[in-house]
PDB file of N, CA and C in Angstrom:
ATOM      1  N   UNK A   1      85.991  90.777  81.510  1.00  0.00           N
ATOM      2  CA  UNK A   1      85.692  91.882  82.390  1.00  0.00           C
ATOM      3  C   UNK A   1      84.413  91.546  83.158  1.00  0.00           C
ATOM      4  N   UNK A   2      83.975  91.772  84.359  1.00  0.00           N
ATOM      5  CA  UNK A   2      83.289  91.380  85.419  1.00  0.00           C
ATOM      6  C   UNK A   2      83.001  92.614  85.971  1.00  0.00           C
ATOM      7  N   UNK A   3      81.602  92.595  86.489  1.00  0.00           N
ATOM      8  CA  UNK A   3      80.726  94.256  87.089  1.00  0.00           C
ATOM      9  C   UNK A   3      80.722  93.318  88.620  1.00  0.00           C
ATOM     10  N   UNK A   4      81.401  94.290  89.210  1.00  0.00           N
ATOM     11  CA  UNK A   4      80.792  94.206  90.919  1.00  0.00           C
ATOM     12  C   UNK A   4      79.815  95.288  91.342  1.00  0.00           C
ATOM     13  N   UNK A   5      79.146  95.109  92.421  1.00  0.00           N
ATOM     14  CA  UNK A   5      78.389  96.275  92.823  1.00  0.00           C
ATOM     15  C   UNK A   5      79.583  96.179  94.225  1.00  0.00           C
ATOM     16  N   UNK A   6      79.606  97.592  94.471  1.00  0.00           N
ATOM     17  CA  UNK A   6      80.137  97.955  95.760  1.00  0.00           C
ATOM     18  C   UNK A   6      79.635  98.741  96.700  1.00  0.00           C
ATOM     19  N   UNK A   7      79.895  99.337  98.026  1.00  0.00           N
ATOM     20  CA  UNK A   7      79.386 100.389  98.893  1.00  0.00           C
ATOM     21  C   UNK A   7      80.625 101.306  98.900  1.00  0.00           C
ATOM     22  N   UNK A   8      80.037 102.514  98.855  1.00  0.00           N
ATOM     23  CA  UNK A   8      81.368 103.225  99.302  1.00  0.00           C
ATOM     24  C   UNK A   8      80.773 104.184  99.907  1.00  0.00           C
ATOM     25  N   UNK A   9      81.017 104.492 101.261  1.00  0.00           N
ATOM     26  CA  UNK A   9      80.072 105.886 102.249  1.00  0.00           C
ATOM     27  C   UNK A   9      78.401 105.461 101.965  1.00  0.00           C
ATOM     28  N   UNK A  10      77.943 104.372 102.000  1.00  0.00           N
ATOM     29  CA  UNK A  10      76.658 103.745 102.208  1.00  0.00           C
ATOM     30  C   UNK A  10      76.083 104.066 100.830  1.00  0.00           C
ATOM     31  N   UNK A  11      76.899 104.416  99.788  1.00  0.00           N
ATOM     32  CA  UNK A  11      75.859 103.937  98.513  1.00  0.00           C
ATOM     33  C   UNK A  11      76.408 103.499  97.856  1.00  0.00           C
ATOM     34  N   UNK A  12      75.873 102.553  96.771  1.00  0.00           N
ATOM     35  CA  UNK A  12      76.155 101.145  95.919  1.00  0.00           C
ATOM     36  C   UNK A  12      76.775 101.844  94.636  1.00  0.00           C
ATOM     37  N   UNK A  13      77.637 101.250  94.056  1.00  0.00           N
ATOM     38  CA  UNK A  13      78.209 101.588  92.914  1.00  0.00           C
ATOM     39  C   UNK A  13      78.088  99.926  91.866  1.00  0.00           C
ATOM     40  N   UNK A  14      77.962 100.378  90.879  1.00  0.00           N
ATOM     41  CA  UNK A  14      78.316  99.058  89.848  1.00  0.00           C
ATOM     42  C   UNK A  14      80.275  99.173  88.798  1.00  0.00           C
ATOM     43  N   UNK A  15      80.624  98.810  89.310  1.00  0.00           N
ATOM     44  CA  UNK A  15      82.164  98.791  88.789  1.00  0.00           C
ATOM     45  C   UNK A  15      82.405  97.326  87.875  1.00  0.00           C
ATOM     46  N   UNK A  16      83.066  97.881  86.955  1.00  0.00           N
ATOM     47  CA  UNK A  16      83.591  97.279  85.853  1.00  0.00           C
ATOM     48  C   UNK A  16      85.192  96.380  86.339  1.00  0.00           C
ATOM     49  N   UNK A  17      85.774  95.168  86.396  1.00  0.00           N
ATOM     50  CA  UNK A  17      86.809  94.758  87.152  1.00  0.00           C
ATOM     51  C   UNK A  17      87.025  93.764  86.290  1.00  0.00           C
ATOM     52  N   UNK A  18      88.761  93.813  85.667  1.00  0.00           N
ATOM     53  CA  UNK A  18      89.456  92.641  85.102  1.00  0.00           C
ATOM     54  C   UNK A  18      89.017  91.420  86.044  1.00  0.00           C
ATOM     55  N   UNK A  19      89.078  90.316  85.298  1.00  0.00           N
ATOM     56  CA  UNK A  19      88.782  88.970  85.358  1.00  0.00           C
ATOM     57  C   UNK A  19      89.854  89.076  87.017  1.00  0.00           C
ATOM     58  N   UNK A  20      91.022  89.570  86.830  1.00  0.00           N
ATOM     59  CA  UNK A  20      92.058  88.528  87.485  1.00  0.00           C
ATOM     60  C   UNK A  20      92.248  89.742  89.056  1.00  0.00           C
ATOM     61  N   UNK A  21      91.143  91.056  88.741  1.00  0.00           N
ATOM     62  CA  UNK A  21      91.622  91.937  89.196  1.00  0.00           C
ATOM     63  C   UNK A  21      90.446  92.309  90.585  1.00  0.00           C
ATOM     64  N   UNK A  22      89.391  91.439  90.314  1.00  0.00           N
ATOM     65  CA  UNK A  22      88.518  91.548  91.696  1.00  0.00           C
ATOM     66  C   UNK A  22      89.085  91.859  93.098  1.00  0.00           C
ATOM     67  N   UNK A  23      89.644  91.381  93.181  1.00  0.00           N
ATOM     68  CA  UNK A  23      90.746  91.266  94.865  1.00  0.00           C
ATOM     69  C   UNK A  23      90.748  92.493  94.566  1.00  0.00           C
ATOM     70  N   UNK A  24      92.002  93.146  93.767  1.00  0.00           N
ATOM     71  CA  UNK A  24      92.925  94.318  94.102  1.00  0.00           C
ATOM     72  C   UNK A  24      91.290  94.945  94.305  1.00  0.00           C
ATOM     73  N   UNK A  25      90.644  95.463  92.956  1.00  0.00           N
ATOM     74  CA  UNK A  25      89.832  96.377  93.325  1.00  0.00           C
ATOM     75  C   UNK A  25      88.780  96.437  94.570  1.00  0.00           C
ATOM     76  N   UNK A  26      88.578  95.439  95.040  1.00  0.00           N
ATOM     77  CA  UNK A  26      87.535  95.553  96.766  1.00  0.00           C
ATOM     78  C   UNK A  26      88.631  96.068  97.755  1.00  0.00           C
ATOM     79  N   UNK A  27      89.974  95.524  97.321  1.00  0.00           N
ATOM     80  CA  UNK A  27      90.855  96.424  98.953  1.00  0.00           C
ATOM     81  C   UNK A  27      90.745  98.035  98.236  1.00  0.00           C
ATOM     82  N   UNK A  28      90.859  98.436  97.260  1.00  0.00           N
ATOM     83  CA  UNK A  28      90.741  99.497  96.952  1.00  0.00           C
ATOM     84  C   UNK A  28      89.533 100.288  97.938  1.00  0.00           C
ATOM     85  N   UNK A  29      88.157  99.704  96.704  1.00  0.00           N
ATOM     86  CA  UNK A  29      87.189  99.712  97.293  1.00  0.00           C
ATOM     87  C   UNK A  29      87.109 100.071  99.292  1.00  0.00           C
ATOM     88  N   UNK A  30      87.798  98.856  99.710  1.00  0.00           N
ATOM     89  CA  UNK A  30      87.533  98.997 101.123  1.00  0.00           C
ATOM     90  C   UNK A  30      88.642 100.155 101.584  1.00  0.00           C
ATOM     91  N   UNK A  31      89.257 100.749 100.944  1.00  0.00           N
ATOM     92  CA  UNK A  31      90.789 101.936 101.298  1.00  0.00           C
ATOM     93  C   UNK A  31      89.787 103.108 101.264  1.00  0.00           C
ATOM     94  N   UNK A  32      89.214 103.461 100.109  1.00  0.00           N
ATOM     95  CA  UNK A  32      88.066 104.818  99.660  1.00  0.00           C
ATOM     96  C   UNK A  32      87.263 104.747 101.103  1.00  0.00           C
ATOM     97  N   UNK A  33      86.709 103.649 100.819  1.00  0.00           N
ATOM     98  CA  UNK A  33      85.163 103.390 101.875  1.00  0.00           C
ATOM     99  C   UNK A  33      85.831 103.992 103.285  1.00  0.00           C
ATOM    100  N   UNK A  34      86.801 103.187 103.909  1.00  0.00           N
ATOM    101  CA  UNK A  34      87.553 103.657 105.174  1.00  0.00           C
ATOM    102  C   UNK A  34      88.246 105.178 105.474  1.00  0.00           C
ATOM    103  N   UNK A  35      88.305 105.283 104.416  1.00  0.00           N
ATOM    104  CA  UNK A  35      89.040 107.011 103.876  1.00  0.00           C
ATOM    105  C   UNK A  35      87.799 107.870 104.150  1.00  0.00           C
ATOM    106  N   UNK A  36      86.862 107.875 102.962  1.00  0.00           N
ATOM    107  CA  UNK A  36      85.827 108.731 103.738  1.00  0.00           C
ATOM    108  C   UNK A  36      84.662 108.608 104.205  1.00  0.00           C
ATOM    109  N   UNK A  37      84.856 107.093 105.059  1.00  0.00           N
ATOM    110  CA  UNK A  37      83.825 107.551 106.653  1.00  0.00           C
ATOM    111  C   UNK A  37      84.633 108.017 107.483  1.00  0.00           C
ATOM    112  N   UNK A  38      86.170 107.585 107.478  1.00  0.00           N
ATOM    113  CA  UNK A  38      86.639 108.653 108.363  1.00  0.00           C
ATOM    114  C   UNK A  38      86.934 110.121 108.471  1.00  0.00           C
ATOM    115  N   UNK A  39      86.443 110.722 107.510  1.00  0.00           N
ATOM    116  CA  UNK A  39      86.414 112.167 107.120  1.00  0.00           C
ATOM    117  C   UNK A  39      85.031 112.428 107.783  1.00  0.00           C
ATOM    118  N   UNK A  40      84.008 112.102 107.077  1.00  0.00           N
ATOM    119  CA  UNK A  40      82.934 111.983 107.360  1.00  0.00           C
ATOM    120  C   UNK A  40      82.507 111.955 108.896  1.00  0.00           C
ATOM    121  N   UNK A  41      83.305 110.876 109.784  1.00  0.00           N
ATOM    122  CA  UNK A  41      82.699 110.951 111.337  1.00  0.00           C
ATOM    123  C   UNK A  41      83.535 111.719 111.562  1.00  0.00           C
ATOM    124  N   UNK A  42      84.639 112.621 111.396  1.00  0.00           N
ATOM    125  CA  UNK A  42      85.076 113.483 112.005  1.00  0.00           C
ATOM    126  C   UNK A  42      83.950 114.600 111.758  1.00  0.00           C
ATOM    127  N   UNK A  43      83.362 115.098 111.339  1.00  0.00           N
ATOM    128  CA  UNK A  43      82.245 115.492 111.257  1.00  0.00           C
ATOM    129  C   UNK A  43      82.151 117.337 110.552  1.00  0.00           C
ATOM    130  N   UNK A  44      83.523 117.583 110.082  1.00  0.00           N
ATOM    131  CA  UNK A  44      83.775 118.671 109.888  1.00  0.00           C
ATOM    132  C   UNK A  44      83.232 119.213 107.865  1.00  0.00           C
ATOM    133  N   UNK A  45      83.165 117.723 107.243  1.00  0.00           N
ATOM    134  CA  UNK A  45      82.933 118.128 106.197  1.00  0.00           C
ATOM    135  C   UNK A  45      81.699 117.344 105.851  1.00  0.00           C
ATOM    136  N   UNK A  46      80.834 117.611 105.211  1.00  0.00           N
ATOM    137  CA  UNK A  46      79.118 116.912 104.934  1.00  0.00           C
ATOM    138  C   UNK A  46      79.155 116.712 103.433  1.00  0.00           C
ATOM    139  N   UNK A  47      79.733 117.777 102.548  1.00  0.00           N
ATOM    140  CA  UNK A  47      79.243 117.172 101.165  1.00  0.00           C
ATOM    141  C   UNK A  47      80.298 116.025 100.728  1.00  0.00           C
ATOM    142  N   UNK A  48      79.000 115.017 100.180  1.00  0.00           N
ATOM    143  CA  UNK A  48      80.207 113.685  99.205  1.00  0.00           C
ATOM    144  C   UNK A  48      81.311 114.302  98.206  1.00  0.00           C
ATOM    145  N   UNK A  49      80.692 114.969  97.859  1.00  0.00           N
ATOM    146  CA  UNK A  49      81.744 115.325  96.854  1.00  0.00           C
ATOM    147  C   UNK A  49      83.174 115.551  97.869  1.00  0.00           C
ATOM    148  N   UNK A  50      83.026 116.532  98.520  1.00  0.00           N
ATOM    149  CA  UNK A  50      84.499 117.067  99.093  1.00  0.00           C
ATOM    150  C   UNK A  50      84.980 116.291  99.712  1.00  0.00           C
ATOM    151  N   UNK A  51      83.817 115.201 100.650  1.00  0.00           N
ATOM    152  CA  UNK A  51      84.736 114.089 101.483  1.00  0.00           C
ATOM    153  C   UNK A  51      85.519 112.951 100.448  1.00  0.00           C
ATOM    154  N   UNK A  52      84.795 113.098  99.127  1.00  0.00           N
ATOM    155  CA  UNK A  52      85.799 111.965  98.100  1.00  0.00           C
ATOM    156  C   UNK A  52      87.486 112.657  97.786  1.00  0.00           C
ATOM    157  N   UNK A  53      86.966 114.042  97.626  1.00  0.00           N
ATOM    158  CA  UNK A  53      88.252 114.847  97.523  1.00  0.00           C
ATOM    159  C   UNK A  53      89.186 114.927  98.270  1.00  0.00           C
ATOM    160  N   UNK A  54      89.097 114.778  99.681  1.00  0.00           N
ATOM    161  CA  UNK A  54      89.901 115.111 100.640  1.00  0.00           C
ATOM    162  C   UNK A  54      90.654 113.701 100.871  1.00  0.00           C
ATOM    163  N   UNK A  55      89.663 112.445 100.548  1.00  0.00           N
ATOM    164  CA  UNK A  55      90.380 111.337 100.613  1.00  0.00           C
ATOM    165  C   UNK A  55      91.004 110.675  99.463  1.00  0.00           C
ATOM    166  N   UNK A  56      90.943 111.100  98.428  1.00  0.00           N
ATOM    167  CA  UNK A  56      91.275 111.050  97.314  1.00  0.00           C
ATOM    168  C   UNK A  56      92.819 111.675  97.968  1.00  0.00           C
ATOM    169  N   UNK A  57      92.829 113.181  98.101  1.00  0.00           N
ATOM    170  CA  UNK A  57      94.235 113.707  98.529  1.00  0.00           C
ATOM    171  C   UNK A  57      94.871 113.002  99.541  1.00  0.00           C
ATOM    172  N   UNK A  58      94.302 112.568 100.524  1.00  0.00           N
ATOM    173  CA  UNK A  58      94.938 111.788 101.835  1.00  0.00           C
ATOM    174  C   UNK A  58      95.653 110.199 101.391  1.00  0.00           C
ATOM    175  N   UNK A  59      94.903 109.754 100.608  1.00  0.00           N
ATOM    176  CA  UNK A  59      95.581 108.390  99.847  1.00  0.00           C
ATOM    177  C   UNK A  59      96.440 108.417  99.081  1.00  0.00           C
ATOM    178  N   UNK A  60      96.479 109.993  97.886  1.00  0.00           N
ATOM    179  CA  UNK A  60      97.466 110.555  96.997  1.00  0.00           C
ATOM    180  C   UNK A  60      99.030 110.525  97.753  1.00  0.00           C
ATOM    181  N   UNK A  61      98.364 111.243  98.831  1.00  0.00           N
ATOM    182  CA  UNK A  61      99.638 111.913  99.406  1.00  0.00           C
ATOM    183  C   UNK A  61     100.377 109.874 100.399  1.00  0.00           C
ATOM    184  N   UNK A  62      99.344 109.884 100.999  1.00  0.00           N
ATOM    185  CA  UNK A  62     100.201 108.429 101.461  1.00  0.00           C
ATOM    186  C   UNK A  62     100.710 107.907 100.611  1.00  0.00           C
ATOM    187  N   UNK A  63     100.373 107.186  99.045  1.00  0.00           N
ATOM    188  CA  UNK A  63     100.927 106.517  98.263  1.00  0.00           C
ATOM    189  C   UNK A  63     102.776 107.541  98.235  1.00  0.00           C
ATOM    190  N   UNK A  64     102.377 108.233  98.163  1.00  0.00           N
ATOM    191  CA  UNK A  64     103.406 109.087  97.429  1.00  0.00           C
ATOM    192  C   UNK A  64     104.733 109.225  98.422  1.00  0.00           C
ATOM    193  N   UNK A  65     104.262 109.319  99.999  1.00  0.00           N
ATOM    194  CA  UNK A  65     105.129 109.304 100.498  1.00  0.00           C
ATOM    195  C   UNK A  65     105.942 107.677 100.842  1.00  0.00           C
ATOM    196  N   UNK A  66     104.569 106.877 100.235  1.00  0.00           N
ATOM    197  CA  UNK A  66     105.801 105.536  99.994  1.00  0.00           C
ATOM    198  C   UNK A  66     106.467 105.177  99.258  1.00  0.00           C
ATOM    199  N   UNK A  67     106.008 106.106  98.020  1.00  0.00           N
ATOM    200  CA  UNK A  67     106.995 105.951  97.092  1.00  0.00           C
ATOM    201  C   UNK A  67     108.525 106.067  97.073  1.00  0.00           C
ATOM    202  N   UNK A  68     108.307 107.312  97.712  1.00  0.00           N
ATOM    203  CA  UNK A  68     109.991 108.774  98.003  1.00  0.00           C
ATOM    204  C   UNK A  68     110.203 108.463  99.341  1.00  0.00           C
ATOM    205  N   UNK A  69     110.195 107.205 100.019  1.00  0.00           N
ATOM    206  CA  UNK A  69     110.811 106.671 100.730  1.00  0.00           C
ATOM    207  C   UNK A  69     111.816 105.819 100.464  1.00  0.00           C
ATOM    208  N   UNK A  70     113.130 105.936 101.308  1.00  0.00           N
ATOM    209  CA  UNK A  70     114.256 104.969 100.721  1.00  0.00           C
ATOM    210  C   UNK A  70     113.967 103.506 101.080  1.00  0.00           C
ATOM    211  N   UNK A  71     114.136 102.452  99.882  1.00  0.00           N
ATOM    212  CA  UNK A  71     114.228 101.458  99.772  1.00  0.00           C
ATOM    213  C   UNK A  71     114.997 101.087 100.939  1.00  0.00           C
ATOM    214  N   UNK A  72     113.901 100.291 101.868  1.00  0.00           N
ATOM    215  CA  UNK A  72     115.240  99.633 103.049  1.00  0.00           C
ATOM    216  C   UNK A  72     115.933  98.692 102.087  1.00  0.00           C
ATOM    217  N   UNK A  73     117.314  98.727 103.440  1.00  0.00           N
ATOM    218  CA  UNK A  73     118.706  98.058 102.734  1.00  0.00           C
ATOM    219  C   UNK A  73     118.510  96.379 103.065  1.00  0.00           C
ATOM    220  N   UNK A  74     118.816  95.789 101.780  1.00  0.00           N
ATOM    221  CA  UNK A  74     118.565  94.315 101.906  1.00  0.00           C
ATOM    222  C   UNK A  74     119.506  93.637 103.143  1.00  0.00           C
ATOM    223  N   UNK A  75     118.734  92.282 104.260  1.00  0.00           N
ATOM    224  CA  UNK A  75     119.379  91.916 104.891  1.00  0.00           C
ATOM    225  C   UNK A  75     120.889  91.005 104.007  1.00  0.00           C
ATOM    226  N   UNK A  76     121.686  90.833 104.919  1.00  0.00           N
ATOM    227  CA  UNK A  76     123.076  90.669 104.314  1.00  0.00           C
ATOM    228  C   UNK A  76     122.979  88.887 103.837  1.00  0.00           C
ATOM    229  N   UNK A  77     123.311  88.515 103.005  1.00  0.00           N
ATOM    230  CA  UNK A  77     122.673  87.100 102.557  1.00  0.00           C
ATOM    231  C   UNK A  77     124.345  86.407 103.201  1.00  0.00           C
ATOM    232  N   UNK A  78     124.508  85.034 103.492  1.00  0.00           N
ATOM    233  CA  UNK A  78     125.577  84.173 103.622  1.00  0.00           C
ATOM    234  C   UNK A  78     126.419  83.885 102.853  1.00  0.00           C
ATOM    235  N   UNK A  79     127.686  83.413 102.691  1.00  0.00           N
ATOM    236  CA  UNK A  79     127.684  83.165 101.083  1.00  0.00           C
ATOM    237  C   UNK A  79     127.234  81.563 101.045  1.00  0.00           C
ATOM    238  N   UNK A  80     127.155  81.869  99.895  1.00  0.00           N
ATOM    239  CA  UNK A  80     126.040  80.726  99.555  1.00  0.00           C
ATOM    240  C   UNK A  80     127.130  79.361  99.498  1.00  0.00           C
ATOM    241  N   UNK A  81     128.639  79.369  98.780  1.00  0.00           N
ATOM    242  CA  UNK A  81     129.239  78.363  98.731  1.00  0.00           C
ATOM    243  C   UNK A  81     130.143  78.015  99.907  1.00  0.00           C
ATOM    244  N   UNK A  82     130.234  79.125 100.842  1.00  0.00           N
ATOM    245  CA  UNK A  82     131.031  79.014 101.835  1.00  0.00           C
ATOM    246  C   UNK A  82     132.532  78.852 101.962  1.00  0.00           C
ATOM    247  N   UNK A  83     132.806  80.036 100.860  1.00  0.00           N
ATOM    248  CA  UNK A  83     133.885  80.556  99.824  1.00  0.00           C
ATOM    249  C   UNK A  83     134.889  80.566 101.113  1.00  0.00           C
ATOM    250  N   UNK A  84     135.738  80.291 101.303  1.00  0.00           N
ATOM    251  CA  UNK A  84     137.137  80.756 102.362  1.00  0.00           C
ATOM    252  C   UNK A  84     137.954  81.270 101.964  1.00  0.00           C
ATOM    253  N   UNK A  85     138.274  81.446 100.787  1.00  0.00           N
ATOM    254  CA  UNK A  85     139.165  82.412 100.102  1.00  0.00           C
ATOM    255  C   UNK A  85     138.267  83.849 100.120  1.00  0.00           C
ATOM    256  N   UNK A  86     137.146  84.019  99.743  1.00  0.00           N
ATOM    257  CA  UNK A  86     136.821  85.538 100.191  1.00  0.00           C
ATOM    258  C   UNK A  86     136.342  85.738 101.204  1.00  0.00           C
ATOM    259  N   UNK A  87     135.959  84.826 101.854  1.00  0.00           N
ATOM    260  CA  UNK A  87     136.278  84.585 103.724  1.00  0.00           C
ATOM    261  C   UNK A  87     137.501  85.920 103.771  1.00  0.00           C
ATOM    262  N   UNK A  88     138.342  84.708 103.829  1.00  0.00           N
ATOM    263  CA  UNK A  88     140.102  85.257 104.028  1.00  0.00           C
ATOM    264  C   UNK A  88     140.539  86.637 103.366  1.00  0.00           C
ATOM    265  N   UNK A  89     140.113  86.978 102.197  1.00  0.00           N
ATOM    266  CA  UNK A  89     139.873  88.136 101.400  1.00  0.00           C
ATOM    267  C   UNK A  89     139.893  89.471 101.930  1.00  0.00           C
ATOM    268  N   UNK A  90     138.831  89.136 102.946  1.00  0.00           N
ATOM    269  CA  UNK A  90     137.825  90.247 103.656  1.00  0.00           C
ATOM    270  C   UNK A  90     138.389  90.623 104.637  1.00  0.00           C
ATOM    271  N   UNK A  91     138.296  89.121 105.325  1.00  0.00           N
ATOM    272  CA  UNK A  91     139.074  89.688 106.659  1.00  0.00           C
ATOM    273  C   UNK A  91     140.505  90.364 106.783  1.00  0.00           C
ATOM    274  N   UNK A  92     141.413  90.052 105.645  1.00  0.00           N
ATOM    275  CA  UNK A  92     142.610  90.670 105.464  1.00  0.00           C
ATOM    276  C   UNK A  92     142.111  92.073 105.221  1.00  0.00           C
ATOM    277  N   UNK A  93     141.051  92.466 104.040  1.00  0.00           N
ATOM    278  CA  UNK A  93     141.097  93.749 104.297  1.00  0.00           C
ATOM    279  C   UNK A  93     140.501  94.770 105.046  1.00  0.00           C
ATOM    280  N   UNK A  94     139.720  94.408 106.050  1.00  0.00           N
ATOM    281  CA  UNK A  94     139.051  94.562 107.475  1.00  0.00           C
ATOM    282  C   UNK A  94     140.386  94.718 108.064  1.00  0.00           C
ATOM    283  N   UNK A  95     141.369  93.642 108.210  1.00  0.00           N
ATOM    284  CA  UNK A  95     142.139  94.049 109.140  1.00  0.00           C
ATOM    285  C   UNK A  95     143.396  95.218 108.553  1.00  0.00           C
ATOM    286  N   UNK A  96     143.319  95.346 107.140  1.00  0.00           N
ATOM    287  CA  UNK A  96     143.698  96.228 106.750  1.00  0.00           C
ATOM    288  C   UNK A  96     143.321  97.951 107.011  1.00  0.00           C
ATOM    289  N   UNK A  97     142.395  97.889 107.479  1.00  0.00           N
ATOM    290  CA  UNK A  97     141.554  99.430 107.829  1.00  0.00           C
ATOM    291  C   UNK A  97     141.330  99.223 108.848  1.00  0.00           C
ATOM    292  N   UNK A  98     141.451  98.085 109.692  1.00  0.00           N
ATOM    293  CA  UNK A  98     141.821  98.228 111.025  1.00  0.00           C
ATOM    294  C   UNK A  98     142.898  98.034 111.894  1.00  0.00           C
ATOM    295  N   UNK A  99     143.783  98.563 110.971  1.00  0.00           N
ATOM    296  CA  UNK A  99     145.840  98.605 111.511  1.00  0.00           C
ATOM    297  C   UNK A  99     145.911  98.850 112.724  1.00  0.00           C
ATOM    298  N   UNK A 100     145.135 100.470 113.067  1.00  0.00           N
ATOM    299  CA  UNK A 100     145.588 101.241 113.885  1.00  0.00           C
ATOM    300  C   UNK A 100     145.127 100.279 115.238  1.00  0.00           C
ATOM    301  N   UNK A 101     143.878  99.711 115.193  1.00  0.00           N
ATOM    302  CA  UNK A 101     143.282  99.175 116.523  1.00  0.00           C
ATOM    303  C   UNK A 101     143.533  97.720 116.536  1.00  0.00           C
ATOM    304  N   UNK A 102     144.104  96.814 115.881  1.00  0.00           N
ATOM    305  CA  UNK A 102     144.262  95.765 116.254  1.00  0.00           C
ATOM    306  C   UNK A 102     143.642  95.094 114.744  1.00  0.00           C
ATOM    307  N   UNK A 103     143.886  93.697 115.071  1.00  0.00           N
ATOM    308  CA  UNK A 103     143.614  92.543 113.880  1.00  0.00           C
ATOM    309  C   UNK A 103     141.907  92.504 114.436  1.00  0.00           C
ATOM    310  N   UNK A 104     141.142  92.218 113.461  1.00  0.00           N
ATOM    311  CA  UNK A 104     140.097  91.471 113.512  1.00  0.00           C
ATOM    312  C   UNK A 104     139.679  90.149 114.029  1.00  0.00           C
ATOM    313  N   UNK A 105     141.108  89.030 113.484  1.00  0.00           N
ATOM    314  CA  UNK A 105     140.882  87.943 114.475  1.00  0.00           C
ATOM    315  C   UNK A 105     142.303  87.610 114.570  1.00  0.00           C
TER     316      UNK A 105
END
């Protein structure tokens, strides 16, 4: 375990950080810091406390809405052996659900 000192809204903190975990915690670090000076120069709220709160909620709520976002759909991969029997497979049943309008090829 490893102590960094950090800034966050222009005062120094001493933080405690896994060996392997320095990185993650400074983007952290730099997410808070960016969170509330921008509360802060909007100029509507003055105490630290509430500007940690409000960005505390503003990061809550972003994480969250990436969470309960749908997984985009994976691009479609090739086949890998360059199968012609499920080639042929497919396209029969493509052209099967497509009777009414014509063959596929």
């Amino acid at each position: 375990m490893n102590q960094i000192e950090v800034r966050i809204m222009g005062q120094s903190y001493l933080l405690a950080s896994p060996d392997d975990g320095e990185d993650a915690l400074r983007e952290a670090v730099a997410r808070v810091d960016a969170a509330m000076c921008s509360i802060r120069d909007a100029g509507k709220v003055k105490a630290r406390e509430r500007i940690a709160v409000l960005a505390a909620l503003n990061l809550a709520y972003d994480l969250i809405q990436r969470e309960s976002a749908p997984a985009p759909t994976p691009a479609p991969t090739a086949m890998a052996d360059g199968d012609p029997e499920r080639a042929a497979h497919l396209i029969r049943r493509l052209d099967q659900a497509l009777a009414g309008d014509g063959l596929l090829l």
